[in-house]
C-alpha atoms as a PDB file:
ATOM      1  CA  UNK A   1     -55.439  27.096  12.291  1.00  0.00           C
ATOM      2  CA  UNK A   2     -57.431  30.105  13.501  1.00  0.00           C
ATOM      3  CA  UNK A   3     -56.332  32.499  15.760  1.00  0.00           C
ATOM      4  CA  UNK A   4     -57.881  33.297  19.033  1.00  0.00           C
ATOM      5  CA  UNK A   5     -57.659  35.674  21.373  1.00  0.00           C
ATOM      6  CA  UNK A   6     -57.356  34.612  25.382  1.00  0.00           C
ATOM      7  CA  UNK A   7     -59.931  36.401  26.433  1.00  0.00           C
ATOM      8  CA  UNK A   8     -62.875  36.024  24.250  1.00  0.00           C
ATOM      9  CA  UNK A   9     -65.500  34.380  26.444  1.00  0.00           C
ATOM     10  CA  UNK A  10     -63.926  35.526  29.870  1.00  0.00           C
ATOM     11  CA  UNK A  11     -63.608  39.559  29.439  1.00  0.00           C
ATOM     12  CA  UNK A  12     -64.308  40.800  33.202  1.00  0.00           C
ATOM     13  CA  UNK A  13     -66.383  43.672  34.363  1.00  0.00           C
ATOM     14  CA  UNK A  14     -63.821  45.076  36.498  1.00  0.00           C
ATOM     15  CA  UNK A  15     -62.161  47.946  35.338  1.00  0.00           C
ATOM     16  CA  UNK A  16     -58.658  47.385  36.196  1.00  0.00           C
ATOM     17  CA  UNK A  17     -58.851  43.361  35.196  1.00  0.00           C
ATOM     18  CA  UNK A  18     -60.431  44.275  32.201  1.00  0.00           C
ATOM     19  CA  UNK A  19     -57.935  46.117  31.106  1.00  0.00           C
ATOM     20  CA  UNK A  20     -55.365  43.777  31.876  1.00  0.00           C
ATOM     21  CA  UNK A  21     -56.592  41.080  29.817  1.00  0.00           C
ATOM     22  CA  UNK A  22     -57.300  43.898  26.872  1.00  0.00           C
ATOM     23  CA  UNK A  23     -53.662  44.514  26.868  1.00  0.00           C
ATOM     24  CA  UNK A  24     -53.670  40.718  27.035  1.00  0.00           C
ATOM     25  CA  UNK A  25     -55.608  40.098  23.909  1.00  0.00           C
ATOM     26  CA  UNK A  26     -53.482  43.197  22.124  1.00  0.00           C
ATOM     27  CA  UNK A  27     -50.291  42.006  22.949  1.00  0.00           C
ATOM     28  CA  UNK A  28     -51.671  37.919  21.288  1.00  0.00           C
ATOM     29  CA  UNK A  29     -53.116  40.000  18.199  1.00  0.00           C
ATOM     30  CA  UNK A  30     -49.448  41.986  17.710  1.00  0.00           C
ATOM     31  CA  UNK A  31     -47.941  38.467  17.947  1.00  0.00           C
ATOM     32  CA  UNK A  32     -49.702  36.781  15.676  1.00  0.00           C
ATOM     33  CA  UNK A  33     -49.326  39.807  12.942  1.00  0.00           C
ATOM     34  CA  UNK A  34     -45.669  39.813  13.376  1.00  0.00           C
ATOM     35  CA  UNK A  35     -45.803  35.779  13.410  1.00  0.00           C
ATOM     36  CA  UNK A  36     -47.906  36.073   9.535  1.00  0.00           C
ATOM     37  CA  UNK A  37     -45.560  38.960   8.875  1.00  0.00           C
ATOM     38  CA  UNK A  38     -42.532  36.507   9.318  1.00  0.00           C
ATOM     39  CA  UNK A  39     -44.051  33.585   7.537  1.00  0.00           C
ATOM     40  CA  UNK A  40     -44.535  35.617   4.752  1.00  0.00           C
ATOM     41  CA  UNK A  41     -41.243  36.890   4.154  1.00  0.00           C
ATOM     42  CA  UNK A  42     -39.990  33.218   4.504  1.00  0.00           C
ATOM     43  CA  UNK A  43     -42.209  32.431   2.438  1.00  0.00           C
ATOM     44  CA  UNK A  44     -41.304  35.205   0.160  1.00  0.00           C
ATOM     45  CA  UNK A  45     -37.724  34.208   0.072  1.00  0.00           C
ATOM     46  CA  UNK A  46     -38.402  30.318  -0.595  1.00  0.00           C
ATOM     47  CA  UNK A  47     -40.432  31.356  -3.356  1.00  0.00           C
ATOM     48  CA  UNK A  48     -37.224  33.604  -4.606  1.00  0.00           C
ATOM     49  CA  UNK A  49     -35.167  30.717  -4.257  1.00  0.00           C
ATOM     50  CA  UNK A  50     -37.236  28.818  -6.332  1.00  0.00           C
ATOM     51  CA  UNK A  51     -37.664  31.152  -8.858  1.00  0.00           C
ATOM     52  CA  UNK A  52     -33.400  31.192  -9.362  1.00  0.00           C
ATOM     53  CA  UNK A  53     -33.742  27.439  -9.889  1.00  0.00           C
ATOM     54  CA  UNK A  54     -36.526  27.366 -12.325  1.00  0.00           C
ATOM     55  CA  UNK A  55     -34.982  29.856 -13.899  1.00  0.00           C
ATOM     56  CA  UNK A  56     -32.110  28.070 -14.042  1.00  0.00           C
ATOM     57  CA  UNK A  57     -34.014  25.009 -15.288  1.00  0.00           C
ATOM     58  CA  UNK A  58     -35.592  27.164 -17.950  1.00  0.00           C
ATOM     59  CA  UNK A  59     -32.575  28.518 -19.219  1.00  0.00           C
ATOM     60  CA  UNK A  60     -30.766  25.042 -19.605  1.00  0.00           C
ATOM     61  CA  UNK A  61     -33.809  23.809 -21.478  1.00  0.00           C
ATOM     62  CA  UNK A  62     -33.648  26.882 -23.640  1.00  0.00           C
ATOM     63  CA  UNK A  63     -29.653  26.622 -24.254  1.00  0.00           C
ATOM     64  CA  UNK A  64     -30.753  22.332 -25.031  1.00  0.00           C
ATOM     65  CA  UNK A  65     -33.275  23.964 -27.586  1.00  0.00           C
ATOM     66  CA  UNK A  66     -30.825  26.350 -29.053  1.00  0.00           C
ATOM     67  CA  UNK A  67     -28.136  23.828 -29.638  1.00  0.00           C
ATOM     68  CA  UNK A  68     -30.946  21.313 -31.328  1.00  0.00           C
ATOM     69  CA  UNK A  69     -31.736  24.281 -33.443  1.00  0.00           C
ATOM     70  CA  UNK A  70     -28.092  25.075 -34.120  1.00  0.00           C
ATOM     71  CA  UNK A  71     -27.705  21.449 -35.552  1.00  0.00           C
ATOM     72  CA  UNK A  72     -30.488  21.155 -37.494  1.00  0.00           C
ATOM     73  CA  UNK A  73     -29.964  24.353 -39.621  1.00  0.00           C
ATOM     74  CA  UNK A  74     -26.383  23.001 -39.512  1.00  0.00           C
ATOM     75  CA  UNK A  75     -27.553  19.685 -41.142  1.00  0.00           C
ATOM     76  CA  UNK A  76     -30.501  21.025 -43.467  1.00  0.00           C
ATOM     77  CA  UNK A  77     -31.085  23.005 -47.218  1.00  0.00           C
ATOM     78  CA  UNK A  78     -32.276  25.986 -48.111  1.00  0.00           C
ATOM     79  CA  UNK A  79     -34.697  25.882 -50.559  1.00  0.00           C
ATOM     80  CA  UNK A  80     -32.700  26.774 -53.462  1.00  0.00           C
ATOM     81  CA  UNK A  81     -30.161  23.617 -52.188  1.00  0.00           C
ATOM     82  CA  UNK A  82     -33.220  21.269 -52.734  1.00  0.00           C
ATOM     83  CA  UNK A  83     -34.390  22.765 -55.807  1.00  0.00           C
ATOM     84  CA  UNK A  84     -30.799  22.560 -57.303  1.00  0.00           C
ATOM     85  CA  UNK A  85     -30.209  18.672 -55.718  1.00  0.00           C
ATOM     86  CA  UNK A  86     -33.900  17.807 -57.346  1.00  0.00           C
ATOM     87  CA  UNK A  87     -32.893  19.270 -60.500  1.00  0.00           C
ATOM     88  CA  UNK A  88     -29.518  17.543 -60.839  1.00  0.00           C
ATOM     89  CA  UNK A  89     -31.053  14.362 -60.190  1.00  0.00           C
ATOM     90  CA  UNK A  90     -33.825  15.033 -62.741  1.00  0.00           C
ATOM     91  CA  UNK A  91     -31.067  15.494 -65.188  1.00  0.00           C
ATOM     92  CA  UNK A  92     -29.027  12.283 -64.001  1.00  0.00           C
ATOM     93  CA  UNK A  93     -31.854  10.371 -64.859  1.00  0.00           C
ATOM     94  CA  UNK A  94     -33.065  11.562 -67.843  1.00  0.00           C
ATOM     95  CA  UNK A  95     -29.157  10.904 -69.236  1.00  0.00           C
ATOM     96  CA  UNK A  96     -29.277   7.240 -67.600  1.00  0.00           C
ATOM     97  CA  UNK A  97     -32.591   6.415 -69.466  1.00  0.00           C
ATOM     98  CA  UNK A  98     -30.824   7.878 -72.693  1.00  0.00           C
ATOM     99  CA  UNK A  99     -27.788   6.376 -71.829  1.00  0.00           C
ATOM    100  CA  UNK A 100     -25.384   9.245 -72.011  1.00  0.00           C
ATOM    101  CA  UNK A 101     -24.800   9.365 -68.680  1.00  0.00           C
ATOM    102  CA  UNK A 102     -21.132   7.889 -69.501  1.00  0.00           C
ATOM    103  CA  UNK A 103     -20.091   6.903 -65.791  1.00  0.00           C
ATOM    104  CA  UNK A 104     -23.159   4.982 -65.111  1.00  0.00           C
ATOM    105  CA  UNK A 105     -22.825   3.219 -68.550  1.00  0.00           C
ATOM    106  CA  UNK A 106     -19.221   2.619 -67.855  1.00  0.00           C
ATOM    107  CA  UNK A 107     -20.164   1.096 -64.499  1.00  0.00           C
ATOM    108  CA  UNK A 108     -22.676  -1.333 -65.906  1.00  0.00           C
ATOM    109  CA  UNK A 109     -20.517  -2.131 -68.466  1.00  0.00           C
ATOM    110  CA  UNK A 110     -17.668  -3.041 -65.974  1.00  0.00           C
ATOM    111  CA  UNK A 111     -20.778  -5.038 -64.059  1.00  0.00           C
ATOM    112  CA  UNK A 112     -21.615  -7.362 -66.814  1.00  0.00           C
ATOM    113  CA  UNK A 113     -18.359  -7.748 -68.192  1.00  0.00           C
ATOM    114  CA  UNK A 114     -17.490  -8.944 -64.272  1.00  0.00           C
ATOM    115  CA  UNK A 115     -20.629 -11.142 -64.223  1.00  0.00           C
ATOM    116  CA  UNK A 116     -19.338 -12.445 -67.614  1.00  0.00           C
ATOM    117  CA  UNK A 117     -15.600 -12.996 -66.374  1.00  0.00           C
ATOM    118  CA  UNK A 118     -14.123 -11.325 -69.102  1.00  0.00           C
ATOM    119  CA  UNK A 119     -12.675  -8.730 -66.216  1.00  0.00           C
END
């Protein structure tokens, strides 16, 4: 909405009336600069207010991320962990193939004894 003064079109050529309705005009331009200034600051503080509750939204998402992080290097290996896990298992089955790996012989056995009924 645009601001207009009251007397724009209907300034008079008398001194004294003149006046009058520059004071007039003045006193509607002083309003409307204290009526910006005042929509402003609300504006100002709505804006703070908001600001505290995205914050506040930002911050939970950040704690949300910080926990998901916390549990996943909770729950995962190192490198070395891997390497060692990879290299055990290398090792299990390279004594399963030769069949010295005496609990998984001992378990088949027990299988097709079972299978057999002679346990």
């Amino acid at each position: 909405m645009a601001f207009e003064v009251p007397h724009k079109h209907d300034i008079s050529l008398d001194g004294q009336e003149m006046r009058n309705q520059m004071i007039e005009n003045f006193e509607a331009i002083e309003q409307e600069d204290h009526d910006d200034d005042q929509a402003l600051s609300d504006e100002v503080t709505d804006r703070k207010k908001g600001d505290d509750t995205e914050k506040s939204a930002r911050q939970d998402a950040d704690d949300g991320l910080e926990k998901r992080i916390k549990k996943l290097e909770d729950n995962s290996a190192t490198h070395d962990e891997v390497k060692a896990a990879r290299d055990f298992m290398n090792d299990k089955a390279e004594r399963v193939v030769l069949g010295t790996d005496l609990s998984t012989v001992k378990r088949a056995v027990e299988m097709i004894l079972k299978n057999e009924g002679v346990i």
